[in-house]
Protein backbone atom coordinates (compact mmCIF):
# COMPACT_ATOMS: atom_id res chain seq x y z
CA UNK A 1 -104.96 93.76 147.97
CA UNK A 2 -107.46 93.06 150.61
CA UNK A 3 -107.06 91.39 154.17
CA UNK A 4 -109.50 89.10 153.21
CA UNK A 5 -108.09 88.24 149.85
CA UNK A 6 -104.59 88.04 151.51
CA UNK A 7 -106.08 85.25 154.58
CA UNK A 8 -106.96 83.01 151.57
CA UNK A 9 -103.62 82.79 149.96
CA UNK A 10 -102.15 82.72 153.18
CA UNK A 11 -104.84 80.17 154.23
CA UNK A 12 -103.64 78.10 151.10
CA UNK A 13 -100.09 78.59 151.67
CA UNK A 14 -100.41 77.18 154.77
CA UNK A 15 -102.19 73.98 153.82
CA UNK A 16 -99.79 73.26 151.09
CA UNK A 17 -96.92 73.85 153.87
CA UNK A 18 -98.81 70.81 155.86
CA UNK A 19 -99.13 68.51 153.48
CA UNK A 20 -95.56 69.17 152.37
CA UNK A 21 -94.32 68.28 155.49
CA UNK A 22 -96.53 65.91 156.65
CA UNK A 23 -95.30 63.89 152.99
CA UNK A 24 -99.15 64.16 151.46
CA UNK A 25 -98.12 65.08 148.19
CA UNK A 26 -95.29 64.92 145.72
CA UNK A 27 -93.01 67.81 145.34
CA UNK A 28 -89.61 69.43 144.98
CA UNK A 29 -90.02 72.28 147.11
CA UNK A 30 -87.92 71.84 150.52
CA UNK A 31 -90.33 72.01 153.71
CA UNK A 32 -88.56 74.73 154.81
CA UNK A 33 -88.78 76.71 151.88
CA UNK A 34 -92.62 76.23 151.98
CA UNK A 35 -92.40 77.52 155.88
CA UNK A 36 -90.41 80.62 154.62
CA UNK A 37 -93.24 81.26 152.22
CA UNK A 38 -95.99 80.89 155.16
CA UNK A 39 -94.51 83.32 156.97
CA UNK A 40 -93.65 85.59 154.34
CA UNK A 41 -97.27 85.86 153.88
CA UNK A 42 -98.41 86.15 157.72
CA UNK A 43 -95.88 88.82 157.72
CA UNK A 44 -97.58 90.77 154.74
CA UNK A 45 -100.68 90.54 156.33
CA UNK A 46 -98.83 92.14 159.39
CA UNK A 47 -97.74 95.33 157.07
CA UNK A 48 -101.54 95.69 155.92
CA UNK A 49 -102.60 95.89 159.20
CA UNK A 50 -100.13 98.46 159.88
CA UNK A 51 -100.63 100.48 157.12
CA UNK A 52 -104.26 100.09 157.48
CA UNK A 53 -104.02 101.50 160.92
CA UNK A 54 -101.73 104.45 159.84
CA UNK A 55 -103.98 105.55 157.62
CA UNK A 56 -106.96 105.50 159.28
CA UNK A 57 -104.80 107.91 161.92
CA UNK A 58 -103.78 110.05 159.19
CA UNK A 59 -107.49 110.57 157.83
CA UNK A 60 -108.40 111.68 161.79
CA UNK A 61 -105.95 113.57 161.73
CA UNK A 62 -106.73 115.44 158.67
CA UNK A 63 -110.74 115.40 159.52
CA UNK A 64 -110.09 117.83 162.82
């Protein structure tokens, strides 16, 4: 999955997390289970990154 494609769902997570809270539309989800699911997805993005970085090392690594 790409970073990019990852910010968007994240992006959307996070709006339906604010209007969840702030009571702007009708659900059954707790607010805090929406939170959880925010940062669920800012912490995937944080393992991309990671792994992204890893292998970038590993391919310089391999290249000298």
């Amino acid at each position: 999955m790409k970073v990019s494609t990852t910010e968007e769902l994240r992006n959307f997570k996070k709006t339906g997390f604010e209007l969840i809270k702030n009571c702007r539309i009708r659900n059954v989800i707790n607010p805090l289970l929406a939170d959880h699911v925010v940062r669920e997805a800012e912490h995937f993005l944080f393992m991309i990154r990671i792994l992204e970085e890893r292998l970038k090392q590993k391919q310089k690594e391999t290249h000298i």
